[in-house]
C-alpha atoms as a PDB file:
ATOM      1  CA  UNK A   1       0.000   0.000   0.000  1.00  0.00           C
ATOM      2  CA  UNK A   2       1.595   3.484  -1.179  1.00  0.00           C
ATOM      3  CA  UNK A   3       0.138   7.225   0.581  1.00  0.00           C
ATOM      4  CA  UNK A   4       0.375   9.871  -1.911  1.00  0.00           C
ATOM      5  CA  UNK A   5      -0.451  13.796  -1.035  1.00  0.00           C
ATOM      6  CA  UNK A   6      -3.390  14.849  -2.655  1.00  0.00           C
ATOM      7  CA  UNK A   7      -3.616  18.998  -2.446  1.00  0.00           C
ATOM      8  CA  UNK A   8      -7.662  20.174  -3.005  1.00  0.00           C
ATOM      9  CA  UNK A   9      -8.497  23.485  -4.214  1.00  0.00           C
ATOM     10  CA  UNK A  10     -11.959  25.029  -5.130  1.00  0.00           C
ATOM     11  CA  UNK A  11     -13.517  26.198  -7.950  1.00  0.00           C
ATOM     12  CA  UNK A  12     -16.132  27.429  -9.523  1.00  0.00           C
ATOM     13  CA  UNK A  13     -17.793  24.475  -9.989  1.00  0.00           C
ATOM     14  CA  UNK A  14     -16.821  22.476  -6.956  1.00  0.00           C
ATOM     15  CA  UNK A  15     -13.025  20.933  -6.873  1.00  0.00           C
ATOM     16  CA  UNK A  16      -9.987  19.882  -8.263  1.00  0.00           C
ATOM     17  CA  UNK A  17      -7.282  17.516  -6.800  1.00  0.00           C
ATOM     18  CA  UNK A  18      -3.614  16.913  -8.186  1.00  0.00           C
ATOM     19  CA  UNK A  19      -0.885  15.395  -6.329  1.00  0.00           C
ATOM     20  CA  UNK A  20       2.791  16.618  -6.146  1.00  0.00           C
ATOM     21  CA  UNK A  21       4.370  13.356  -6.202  1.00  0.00           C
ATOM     22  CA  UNK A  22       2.320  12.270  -9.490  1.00  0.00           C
ATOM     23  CA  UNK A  23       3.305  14.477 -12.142  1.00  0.00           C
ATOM     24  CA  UNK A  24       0.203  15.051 -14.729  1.00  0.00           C
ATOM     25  CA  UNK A  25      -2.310  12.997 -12.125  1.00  0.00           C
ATOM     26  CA  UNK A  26      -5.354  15.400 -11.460  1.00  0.00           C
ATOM     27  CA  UNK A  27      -9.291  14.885 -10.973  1.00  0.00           C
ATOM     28  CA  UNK A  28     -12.436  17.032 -10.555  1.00  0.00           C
ATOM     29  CA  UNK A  29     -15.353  16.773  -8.879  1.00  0.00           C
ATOM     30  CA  UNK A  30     -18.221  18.586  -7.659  1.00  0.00           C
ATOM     31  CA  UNK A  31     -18.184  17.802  -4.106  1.00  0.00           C
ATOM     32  CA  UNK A  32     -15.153  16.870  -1.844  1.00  0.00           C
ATOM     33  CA  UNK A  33     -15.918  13.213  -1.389  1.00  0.00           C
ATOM     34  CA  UNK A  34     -16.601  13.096  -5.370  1.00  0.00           C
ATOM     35  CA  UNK A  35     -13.039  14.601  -6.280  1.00  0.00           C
ATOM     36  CA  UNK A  36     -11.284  12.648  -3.490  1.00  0.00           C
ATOM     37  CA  UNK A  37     -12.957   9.198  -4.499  1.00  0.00           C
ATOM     38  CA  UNK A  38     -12.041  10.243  -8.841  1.00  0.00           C
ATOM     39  CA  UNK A  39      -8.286  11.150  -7.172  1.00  0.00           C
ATOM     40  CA  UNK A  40      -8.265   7.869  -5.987  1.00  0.00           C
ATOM     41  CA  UNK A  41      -8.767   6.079  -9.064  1.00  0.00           C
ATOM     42  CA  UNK A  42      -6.674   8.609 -11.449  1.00  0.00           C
ATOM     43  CA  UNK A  43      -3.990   7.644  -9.026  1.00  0.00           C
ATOM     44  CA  UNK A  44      -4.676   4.007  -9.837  1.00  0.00           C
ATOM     45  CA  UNK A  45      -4.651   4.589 -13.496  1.00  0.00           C
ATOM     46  CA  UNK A  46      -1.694   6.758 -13.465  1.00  0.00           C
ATOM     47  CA  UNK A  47       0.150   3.969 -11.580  1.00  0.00           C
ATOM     48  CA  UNK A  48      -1.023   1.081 -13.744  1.00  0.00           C
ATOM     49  CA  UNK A  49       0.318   3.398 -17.006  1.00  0.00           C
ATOM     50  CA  UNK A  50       3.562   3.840 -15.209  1.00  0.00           C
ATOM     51  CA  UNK A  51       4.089  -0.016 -14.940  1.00  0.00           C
ATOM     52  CA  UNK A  52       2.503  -0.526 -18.550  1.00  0.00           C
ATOM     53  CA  UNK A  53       4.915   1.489 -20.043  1.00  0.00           C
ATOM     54  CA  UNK A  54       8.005   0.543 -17.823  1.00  0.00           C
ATOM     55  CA  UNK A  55       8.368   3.711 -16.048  1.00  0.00           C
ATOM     56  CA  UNK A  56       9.555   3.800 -12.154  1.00  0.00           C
ATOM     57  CA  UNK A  57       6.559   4.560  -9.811  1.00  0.00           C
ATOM     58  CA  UNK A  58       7.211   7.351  -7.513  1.00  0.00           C
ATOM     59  CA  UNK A  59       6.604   7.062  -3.511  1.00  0.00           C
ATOM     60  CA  UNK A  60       4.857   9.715  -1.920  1.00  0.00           C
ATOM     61  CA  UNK A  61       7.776  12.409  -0.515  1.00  0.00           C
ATOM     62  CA  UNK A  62       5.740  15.009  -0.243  1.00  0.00           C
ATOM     63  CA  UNK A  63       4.387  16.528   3.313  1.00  0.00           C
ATOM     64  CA  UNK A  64       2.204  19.240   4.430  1.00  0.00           C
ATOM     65  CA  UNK A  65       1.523  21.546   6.941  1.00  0.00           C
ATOM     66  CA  UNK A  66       0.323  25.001   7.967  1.00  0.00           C
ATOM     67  CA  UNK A  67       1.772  27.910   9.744  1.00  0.00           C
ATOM     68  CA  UNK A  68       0.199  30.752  11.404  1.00  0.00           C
ATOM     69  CA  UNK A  69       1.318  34.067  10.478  1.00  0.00           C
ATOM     70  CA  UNK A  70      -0.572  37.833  11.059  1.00  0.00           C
ATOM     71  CA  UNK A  71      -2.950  38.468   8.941  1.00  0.00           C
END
C-alpha cells in the first residue's frame, strides 16, 4: 500500500485535486468526497500506465503543513 499527497483546491464548480508526487495525475469533482474518491482512481490509473509502459513509480515524498502568520 503506497500514501500519496493529494492537495484540493476550489472552484467554480466544486473541486480539483492533483498530487505533487504524481506528475500530470489530477481529478475534478463537484463535491469533496466526489473529487477525493475520482483522485483515488486517477492515481490508480496513473500507476497502472507507469508499470505498462516501464516507467519507475514514484513514492509519496511530499508533506504538508500550515503555519500561522498575522494576517
Amino acid at each position: 500500500m503506497q500514501r500519496y499527497l493529494i492537495v484540493l483546491e476550489p472552484t467554480a464548480t466544486g473541486f480539483s485535486a492533483y498530487s505533487p508526487d504524481l506528475t500530470g495525475c489530477a481529478a475534478t469533482g463537484a463535491t469533496r468526497p466526489e473529487v477525493e474518491e475520482n483522485m483515488r482512481q486517477a492515481i490508480e490509473l496513473h500507476l497502472e500506465g507507469l508499470r505498462e509502459d516501464g516507467e519507475p513509480v514514484p513514492s509519496g515524498q511530499t508533506i504538508a503543513t500550515y503555519v500561522e502568520v498575522a494576517a
